[in-house]
Protein backbone atom coordinates (compact mmCIF):
# COMPACT_ATOMS: atom_id res chain seq x y z
CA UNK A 1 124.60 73.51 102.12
CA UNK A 2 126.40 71.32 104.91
CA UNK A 3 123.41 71.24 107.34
CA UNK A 4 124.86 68.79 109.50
CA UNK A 5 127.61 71.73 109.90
CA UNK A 6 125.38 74.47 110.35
CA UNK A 7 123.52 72.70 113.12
CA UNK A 8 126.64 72.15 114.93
CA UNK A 9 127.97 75.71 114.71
CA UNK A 10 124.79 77.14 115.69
CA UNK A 11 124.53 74.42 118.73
CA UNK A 12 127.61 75.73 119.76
CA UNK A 13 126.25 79.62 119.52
CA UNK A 14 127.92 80.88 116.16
CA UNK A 15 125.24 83.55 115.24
CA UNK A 16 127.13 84.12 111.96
CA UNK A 17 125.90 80.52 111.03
CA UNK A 18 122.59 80.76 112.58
CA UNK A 19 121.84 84.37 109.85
CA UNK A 20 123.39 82.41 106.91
CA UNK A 21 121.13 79.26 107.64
CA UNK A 22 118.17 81.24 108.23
CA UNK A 23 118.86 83.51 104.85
CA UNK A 24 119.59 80.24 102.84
CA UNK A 25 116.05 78.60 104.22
CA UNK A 26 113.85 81.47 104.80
CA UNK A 27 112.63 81.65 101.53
CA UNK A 28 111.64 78.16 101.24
CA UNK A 29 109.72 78.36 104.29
CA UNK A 30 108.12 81.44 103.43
CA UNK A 31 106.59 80.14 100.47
CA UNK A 32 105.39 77.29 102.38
CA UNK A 33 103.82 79.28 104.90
CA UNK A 34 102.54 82.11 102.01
CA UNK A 35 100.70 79.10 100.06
CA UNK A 36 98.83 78.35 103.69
CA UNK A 37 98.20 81.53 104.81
CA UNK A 38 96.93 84.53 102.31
CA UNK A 39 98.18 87.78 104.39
CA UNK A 40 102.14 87.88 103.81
CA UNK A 41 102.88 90.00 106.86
CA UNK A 42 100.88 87.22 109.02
CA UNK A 43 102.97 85.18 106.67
CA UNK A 44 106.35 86.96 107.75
CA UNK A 45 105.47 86.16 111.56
CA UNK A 46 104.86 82.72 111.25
CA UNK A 47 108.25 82.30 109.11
CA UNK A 48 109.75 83.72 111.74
CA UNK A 49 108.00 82.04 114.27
CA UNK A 50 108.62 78.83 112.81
CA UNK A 51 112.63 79.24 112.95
CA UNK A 52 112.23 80.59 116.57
CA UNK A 53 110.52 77.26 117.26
CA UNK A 54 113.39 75.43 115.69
CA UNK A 55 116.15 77.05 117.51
CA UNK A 56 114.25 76.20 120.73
CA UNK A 57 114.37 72.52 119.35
CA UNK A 58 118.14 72.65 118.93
CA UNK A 59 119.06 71.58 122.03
CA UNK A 60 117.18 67.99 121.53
CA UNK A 61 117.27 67.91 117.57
CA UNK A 62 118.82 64.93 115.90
CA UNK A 63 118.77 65.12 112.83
CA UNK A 64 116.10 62.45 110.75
CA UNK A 65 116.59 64.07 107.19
CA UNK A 66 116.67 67.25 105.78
CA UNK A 67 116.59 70.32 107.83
CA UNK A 68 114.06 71.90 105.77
CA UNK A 69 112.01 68.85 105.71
CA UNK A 70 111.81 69.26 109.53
CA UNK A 71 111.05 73.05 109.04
CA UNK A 72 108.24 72.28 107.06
CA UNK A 73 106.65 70.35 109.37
CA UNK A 74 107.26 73.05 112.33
CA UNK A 75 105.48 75.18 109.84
CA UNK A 76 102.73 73.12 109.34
CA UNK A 77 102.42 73.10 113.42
CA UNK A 78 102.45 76.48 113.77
CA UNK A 79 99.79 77.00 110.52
CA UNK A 80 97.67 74.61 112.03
CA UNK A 81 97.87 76.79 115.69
CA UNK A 82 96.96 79.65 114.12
CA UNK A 83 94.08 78.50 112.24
CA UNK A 84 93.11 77.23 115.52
CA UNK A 85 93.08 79.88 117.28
CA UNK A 86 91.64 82.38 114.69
CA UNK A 87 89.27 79.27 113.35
CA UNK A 88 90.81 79.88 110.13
CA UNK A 89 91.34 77.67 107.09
CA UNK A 90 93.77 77.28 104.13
CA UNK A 91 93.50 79.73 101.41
CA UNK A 92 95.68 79.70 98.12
CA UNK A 93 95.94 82.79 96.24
CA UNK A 94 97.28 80.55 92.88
CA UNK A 95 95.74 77.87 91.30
CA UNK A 96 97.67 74.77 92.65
CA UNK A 97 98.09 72.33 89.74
CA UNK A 98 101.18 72.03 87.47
CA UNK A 99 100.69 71.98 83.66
CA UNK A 100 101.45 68.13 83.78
CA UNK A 101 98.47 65.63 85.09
CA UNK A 102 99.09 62.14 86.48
CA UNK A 103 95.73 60.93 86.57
CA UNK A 104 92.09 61.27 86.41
CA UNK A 105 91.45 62.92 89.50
CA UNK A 106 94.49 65.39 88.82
CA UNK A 107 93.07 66.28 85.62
CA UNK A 108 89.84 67.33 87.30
CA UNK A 109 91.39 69.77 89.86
CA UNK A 110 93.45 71.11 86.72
CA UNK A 111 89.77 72.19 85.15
CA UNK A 112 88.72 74.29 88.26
CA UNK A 113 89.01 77.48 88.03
CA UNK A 114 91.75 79.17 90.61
CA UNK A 115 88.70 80.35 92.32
CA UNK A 116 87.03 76.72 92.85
CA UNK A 117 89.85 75.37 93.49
CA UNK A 118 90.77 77.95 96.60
CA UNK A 119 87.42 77.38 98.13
CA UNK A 120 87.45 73.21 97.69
CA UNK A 121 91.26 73.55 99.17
CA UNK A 122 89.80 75.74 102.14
CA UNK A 123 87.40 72.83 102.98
CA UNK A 124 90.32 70.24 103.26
CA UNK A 125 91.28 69.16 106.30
CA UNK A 126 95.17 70.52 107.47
CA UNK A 127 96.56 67.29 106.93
CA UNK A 128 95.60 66.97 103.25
CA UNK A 129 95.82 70.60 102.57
CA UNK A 130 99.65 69.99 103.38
CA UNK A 131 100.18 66.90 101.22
CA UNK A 132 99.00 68.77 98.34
CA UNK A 133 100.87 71.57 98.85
CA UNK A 134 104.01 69.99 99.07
CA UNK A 135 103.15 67.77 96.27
CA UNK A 136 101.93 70.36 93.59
CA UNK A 137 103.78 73.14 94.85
CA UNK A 138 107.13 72.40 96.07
CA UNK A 139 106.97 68.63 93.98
CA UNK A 140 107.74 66.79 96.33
CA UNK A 141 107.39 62.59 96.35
CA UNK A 142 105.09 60.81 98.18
CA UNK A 143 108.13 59.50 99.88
CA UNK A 144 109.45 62.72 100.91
CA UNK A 145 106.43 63.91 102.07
CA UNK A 146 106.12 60.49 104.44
CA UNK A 147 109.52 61.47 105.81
CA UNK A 148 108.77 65.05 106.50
CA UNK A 149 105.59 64.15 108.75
CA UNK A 150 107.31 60.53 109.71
CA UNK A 151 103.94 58.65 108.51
CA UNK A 152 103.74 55.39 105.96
CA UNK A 153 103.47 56.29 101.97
CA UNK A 154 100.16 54.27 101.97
CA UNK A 155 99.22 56.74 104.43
CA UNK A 156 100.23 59.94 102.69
CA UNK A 157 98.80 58.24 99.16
CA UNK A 158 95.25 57.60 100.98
CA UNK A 159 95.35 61.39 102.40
CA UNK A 160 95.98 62.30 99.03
CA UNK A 161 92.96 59.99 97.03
CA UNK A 162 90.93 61.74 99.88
CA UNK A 163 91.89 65.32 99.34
CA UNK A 164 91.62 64.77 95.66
CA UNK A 165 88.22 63.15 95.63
CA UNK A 166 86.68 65.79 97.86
CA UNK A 167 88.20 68.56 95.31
CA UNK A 168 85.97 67.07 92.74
CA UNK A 169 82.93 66.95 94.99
CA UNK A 170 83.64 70.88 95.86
CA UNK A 171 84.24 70.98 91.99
CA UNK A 172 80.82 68.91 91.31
CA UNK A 173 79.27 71.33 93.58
CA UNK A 174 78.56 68.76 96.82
CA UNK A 175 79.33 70.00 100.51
CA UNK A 176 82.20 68.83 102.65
CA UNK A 177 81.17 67.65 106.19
CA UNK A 178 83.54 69.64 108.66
CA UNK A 179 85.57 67.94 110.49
């Protein structure tokens, strides 16, 4: 997909390129957004609230990477709004790990049950809930997950130690202080 293309025509009010964009992405983003949020029709809405929020953004976008990069993190906004607002947190329906384990701590979170590991994800905070979504879920690098929320690696690699050693207090059956 030419995005740099798509933006242009859609800029320039083709709506024939702004329904082919949106059916090429949408199902990227809704997967994103179904892995945050357990009710798909509240799912659905914030899909399509997220692209509403991007076409607003037109107008001042320049693009800084990938377009679904920068739809991720409009999704992750408009998650984080909603669990604000209905003081709700992140619940996965699937367990999150892959069959292959880096490390120690990966390992561990790999041994919780899908059930564990739901409620120790629902006690992370939304930034590390997001890093290991995008890391376990959609694989992404640390590197692309830096450029999606424009923060250092070291930073997104210390959010990710943090989420992963507070999964295997949840897991070793200690409490999370709230933030």
């Amino acid at each position: 997909m030419n995005e740099k293309y798509y933006i242009r025509r859609i800029q320039k009010g083709d709506h024939r390129a702004l329904d082919h964009f949106i059916e090429l992405l949408y199902p990227q983003v809704y997967c994103f957004i179904c892995h945050k949020i357990k009710d798909e029709n509240i799912a659905k809405d914030m899909t399509q609230d997220t692209f509403v929020r991007f076409i607003r953004a037109l107008p001042t976008y320049h693009s800084e990477g990938k377009v679904l990069n920068y739809l991720y993190k409009i999704a992750s906004h408009v998650c984080y709004d909603y669990y604000k607002k209905e003081k709700n947190y992140l619940i996965l329906e699937d367990e999150l790990i892959a069959d292959e384990t880096i490390d120690v701590h990966e390992t561990i979170i790999k041994n919780m049950t899908s059930t564990q590991l739901q409620e120790a994800i629902y006690e992370l905070k939304p930034a590390m809930q997001d890093i290991i979504i995008l890391k376990y879920y959609h694989q992404y690098t640390f590197k692309e997950i830096s450029e999606i929320y424009h923060i250092p690696i070291s930073t997104v690699k210390t959010r990710h130690y943090q989420a992963l050693i507070q999964l295997k207090k949840q897991m070793e059956g200690e409490h999370i202080d709230e933030y």
